[in-house]
PDB file of N, CA and C in Angstrom:
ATOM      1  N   UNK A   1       0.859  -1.171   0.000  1.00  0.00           N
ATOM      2  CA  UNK A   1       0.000   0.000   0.000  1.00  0.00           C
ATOM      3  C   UNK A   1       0.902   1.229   0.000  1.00  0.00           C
ATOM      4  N   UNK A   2       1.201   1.724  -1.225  1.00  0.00           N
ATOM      5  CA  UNK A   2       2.264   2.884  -1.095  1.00  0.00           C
ATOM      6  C   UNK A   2       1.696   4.068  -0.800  1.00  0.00           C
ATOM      7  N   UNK A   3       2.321   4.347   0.325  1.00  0.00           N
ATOM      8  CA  UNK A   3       1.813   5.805   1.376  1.00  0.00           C
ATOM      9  C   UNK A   3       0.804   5.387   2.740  1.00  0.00           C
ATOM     10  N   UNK A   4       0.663   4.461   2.770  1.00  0.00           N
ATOM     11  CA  UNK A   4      -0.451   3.960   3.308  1.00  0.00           C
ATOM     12  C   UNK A   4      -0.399   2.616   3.809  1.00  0.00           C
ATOM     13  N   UNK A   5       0.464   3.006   6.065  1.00  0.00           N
ATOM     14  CA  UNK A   5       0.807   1.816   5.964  1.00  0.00           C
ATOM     15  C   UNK A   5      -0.816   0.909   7.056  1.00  0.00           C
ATOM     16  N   UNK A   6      -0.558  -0.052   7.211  1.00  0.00           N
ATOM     17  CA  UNK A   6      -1.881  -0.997   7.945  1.00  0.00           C
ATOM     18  C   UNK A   6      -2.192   0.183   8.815  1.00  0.00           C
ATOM     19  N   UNK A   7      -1.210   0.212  10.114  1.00  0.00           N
ATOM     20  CA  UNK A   7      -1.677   1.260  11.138  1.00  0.00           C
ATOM     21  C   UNK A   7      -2.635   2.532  10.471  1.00  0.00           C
ATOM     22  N   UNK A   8      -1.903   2.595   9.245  1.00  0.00           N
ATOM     23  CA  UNK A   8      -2.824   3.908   8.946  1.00  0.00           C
ATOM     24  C   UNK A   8      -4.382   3.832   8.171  1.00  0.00           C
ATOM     25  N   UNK A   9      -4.604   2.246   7.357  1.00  0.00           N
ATOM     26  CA  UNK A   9      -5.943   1.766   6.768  1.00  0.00           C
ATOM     27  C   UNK A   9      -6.636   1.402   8.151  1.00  0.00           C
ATOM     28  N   UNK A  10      -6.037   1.292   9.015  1.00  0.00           N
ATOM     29  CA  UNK A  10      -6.901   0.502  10.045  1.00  0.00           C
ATOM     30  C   UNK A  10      -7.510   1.667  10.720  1.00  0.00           C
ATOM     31  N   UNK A  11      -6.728   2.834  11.015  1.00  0.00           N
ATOM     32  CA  UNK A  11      -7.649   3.696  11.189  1.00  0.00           C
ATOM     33  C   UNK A  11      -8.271   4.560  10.708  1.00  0.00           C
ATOM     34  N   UNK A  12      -8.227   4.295   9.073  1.00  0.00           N
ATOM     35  CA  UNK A  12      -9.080   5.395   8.061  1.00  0.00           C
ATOM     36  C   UNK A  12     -10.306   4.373   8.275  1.00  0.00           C
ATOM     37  N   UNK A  13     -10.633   2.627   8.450  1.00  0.00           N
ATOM     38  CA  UNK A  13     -11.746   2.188   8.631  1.00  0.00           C
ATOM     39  C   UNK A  13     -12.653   3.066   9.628  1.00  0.00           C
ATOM     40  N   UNK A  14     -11.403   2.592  11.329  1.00  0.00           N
ATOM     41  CA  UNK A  14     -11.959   2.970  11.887  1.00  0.00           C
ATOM     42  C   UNK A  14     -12.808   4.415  11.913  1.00  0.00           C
ATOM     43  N   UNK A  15     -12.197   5.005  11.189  1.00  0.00           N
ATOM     44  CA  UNK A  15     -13.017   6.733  11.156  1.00  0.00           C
ATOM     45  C   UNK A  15     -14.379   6.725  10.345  1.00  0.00           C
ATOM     46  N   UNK A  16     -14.313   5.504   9.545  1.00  0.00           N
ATOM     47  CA  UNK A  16     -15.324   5.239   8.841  1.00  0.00           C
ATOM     48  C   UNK A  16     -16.429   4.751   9.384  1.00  0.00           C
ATOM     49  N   UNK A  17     -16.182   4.319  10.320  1.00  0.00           N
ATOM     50  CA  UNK A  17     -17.182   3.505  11.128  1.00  0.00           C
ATOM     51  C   UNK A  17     -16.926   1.970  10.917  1.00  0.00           C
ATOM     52  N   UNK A  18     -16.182   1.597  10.373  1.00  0.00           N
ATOM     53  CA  UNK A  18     -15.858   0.008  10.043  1.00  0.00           C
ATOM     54  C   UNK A  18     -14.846  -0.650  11.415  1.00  0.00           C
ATOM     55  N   UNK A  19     -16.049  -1.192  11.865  1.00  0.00           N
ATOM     56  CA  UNK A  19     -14.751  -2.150  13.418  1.00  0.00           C
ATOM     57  C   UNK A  19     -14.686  -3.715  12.633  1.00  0.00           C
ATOM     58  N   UNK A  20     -13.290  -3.737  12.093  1.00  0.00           N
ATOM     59  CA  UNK A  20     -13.378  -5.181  11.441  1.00  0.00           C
ATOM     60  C   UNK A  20     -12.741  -5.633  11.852  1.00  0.00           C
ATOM     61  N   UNK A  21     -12.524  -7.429  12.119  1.00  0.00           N
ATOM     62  CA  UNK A  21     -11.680  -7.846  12.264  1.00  0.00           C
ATOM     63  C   UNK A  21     -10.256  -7.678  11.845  1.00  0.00           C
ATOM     64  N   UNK A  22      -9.277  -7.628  12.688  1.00  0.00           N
ATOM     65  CA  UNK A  22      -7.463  -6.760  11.713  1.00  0.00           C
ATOM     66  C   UNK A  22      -6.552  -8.242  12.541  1.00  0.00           C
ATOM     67  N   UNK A  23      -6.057  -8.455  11.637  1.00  0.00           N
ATOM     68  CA  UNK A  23      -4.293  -9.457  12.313  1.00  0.00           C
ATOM     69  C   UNK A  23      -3.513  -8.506  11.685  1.00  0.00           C
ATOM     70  N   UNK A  24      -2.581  -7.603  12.492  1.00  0.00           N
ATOM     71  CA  UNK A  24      -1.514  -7.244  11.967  1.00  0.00           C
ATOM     72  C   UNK A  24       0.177  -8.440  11.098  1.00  0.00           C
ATOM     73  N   UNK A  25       0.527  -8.047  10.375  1.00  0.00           N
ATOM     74  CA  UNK A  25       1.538  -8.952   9.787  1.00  0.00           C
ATOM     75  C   UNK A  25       3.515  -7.405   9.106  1.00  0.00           C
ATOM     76  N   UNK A  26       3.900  -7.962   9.355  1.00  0.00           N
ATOM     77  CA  UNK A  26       5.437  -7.474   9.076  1.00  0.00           C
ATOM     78  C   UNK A  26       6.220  -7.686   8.792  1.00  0.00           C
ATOM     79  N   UNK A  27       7.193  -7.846   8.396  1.00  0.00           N
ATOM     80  CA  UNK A  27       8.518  -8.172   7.582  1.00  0.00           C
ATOM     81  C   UNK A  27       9.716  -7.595   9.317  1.00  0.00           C
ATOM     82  N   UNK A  28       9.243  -6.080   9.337  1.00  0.00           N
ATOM     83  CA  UNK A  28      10.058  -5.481  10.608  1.00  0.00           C
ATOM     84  C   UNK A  28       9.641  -5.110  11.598  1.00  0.00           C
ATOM     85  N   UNK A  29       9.183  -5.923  12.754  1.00  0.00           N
ATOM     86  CA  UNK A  29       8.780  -5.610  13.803  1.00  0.00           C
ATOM     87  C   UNK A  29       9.640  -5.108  14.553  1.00  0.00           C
ATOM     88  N   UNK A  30       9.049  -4.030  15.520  1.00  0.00           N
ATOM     89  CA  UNK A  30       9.727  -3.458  16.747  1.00  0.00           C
ATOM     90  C   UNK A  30       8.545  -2.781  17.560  1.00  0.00           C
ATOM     91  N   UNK A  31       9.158  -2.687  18.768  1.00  0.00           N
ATOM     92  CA  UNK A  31       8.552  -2.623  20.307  1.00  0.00           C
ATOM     93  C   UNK A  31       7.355  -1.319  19.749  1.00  0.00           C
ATOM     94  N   UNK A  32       7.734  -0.342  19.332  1.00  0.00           N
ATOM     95  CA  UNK A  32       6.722   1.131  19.127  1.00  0.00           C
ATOM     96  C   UNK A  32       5.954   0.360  18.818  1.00  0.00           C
ATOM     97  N   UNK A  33       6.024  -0.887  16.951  1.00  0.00           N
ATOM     98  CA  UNK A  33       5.035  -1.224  16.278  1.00  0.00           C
ATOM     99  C   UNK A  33       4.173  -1.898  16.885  1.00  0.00           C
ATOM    100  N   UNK A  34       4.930  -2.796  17.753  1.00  0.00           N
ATOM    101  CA  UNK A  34       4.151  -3.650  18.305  1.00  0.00           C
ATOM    102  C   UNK A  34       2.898  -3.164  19.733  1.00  0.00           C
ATOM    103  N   UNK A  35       3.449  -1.875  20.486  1.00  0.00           N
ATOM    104  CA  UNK A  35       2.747  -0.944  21.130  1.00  0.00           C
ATOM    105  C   UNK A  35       1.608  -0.585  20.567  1.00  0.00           C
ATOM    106  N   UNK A  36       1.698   0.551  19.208  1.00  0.00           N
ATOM    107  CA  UNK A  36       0.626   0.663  18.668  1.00  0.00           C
ATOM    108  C   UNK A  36      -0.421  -0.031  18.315  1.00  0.00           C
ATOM    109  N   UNK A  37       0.133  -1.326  17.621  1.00  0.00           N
ATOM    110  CA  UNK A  37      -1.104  -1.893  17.474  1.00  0.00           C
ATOM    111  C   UNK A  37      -1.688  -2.756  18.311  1.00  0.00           C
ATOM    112  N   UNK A  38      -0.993  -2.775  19.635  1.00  0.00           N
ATOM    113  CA  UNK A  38      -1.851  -3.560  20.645  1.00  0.00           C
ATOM    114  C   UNK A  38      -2.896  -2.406  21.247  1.00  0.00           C
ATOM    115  N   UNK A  39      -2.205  -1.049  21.223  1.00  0.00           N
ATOM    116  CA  UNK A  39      -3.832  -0.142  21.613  1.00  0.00           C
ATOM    117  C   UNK A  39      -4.942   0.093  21.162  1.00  0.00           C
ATOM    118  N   UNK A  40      -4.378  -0.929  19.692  1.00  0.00           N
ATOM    119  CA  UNK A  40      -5.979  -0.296  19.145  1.00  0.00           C
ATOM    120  C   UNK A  40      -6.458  -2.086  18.828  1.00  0.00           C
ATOM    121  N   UNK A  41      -6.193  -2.706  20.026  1.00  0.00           N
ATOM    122  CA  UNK A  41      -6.964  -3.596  20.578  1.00  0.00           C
ATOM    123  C   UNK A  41      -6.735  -5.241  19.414  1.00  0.00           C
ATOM    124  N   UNK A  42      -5.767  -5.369  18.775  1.00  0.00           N
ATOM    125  CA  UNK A  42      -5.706  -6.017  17.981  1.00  0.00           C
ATOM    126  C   UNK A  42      -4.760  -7.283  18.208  1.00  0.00           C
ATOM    127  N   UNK A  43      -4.850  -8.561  17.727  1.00  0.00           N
ATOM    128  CA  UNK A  43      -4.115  -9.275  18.564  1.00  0.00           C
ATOM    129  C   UNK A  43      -2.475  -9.305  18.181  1.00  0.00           C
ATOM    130  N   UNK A  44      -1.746 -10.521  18.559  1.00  0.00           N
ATOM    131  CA  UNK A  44      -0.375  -9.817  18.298  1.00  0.00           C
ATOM    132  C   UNK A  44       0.492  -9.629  17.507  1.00  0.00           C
ATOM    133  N   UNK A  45       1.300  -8.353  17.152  1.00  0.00           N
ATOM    134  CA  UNK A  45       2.205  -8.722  15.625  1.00  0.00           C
ATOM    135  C   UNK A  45       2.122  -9.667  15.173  1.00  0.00           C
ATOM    136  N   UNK A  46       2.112 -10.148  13.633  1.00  0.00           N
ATOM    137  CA  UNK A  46       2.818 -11.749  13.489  1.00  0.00           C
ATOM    138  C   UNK A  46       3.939 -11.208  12.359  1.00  0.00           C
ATOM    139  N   UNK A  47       5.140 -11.561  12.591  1.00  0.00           N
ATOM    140  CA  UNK A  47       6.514 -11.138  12.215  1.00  0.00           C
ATOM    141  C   UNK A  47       6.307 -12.340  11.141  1.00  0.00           C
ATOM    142  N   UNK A  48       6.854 -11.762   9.687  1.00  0.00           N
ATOM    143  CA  UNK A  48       6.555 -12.769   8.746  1.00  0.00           C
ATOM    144  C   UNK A  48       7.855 -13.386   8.511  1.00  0.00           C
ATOM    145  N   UNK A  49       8.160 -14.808   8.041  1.00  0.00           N
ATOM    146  CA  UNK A  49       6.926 -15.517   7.837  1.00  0.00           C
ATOM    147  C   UNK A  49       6.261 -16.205   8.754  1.00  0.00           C
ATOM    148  N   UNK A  50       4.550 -16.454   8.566  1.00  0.00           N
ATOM    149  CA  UNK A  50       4.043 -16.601   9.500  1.00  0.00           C
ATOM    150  C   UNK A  50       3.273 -18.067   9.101  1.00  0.00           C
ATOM    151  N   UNK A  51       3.521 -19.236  10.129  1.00  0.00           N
ATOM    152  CA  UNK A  51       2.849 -19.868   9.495  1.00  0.00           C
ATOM    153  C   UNK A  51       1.236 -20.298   9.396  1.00  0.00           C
ATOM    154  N   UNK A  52       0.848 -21.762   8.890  1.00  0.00           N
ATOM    155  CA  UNK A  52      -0.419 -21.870   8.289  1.00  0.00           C
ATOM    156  C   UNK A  52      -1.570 -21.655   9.940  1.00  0.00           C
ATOM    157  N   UNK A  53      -0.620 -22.278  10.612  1.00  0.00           N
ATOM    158  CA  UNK A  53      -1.368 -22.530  11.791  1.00  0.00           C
ATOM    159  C   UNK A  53      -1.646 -21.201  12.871  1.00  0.00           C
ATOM    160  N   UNK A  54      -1.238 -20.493  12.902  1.00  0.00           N
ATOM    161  CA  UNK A  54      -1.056 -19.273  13.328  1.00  0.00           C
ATOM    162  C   UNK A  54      -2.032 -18.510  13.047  1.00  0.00           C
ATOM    163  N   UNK A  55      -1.827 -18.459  11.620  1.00  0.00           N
ATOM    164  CA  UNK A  55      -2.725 -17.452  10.753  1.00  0.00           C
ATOM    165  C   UNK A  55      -4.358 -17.772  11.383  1.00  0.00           C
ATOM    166  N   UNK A  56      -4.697 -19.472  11.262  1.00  0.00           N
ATOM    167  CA  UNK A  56      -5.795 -19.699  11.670  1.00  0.00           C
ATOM    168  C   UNK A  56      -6.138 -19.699  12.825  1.00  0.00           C
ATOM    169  N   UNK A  57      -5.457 -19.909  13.926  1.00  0.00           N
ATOM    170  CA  UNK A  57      -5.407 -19.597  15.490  1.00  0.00           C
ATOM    171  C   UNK A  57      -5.978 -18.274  15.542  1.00  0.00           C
ATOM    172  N   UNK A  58      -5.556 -16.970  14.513  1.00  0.00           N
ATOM    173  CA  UNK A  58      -5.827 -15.778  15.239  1.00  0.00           C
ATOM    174  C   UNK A  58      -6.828 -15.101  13.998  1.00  0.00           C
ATOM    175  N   UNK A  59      -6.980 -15.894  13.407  1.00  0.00           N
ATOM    176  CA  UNK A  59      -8.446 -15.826  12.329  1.00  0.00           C
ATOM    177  C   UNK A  59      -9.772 -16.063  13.291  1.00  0.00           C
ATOM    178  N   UNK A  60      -9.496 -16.974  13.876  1.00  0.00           N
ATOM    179  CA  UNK A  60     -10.491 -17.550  14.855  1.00  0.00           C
ATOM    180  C   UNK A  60     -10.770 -16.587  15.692  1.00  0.00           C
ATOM    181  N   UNK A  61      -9.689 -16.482  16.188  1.00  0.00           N
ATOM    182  CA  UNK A  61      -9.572 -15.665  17.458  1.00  0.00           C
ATOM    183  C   UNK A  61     -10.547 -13.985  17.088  1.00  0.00           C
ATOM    184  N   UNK A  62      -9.772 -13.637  15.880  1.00  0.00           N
ATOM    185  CA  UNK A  62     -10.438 -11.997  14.948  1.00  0.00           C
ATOM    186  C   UNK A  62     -11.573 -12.306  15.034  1.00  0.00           C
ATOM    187  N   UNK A  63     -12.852 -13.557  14.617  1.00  0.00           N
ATOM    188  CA  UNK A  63     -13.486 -13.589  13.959  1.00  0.00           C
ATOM    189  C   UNK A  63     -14.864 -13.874  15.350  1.00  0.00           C
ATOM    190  N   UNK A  64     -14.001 -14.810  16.296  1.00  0.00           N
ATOM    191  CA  UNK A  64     -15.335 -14.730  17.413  1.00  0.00           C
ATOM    192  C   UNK A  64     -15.236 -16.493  17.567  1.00  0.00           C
ATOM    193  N   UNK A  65     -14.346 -17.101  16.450  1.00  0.00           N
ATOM    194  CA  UNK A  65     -14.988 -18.644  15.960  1.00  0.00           C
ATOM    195  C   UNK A  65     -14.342 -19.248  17.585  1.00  0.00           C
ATOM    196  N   UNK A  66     -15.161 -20.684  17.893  1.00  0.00           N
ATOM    197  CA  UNK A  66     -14.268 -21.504  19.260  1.00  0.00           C
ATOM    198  C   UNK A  66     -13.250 -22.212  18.587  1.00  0.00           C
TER     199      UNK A  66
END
């Protein structure tokens, strides 16, 4: 997304009124990144690569599923 990173779509939703499910994902994680997006309530970095099982653990988790 050039100019336009997650942190920043996630909260043009949010301004929109859109509360959607979000998994953050990264190539370069660090402590700020990982700060921010735990305040806006989201579950935790996943530093890529990420695998199959993961992804679905916190799909579930985004989505409400047991």
């Amino acid at each position: 997304m050039p100019g336009l990173s997650g942190i920043d779509m996630h909260d043009r939703l949010l301004a929109l009124g859109y509360a959607i499910p979000i998994i953050f994902t990264t190539a370069f994680p660090t402590a700020r990144l990982e700060a921010e997006i735990q305040a806006r309530g989201a579950p935790p970095l996943l530093e890529k690569p990420v695998d199959a099982a993961t992804v679905e653990r916190l799909l579930n988790l985004a989505l409400g599923c047991p």
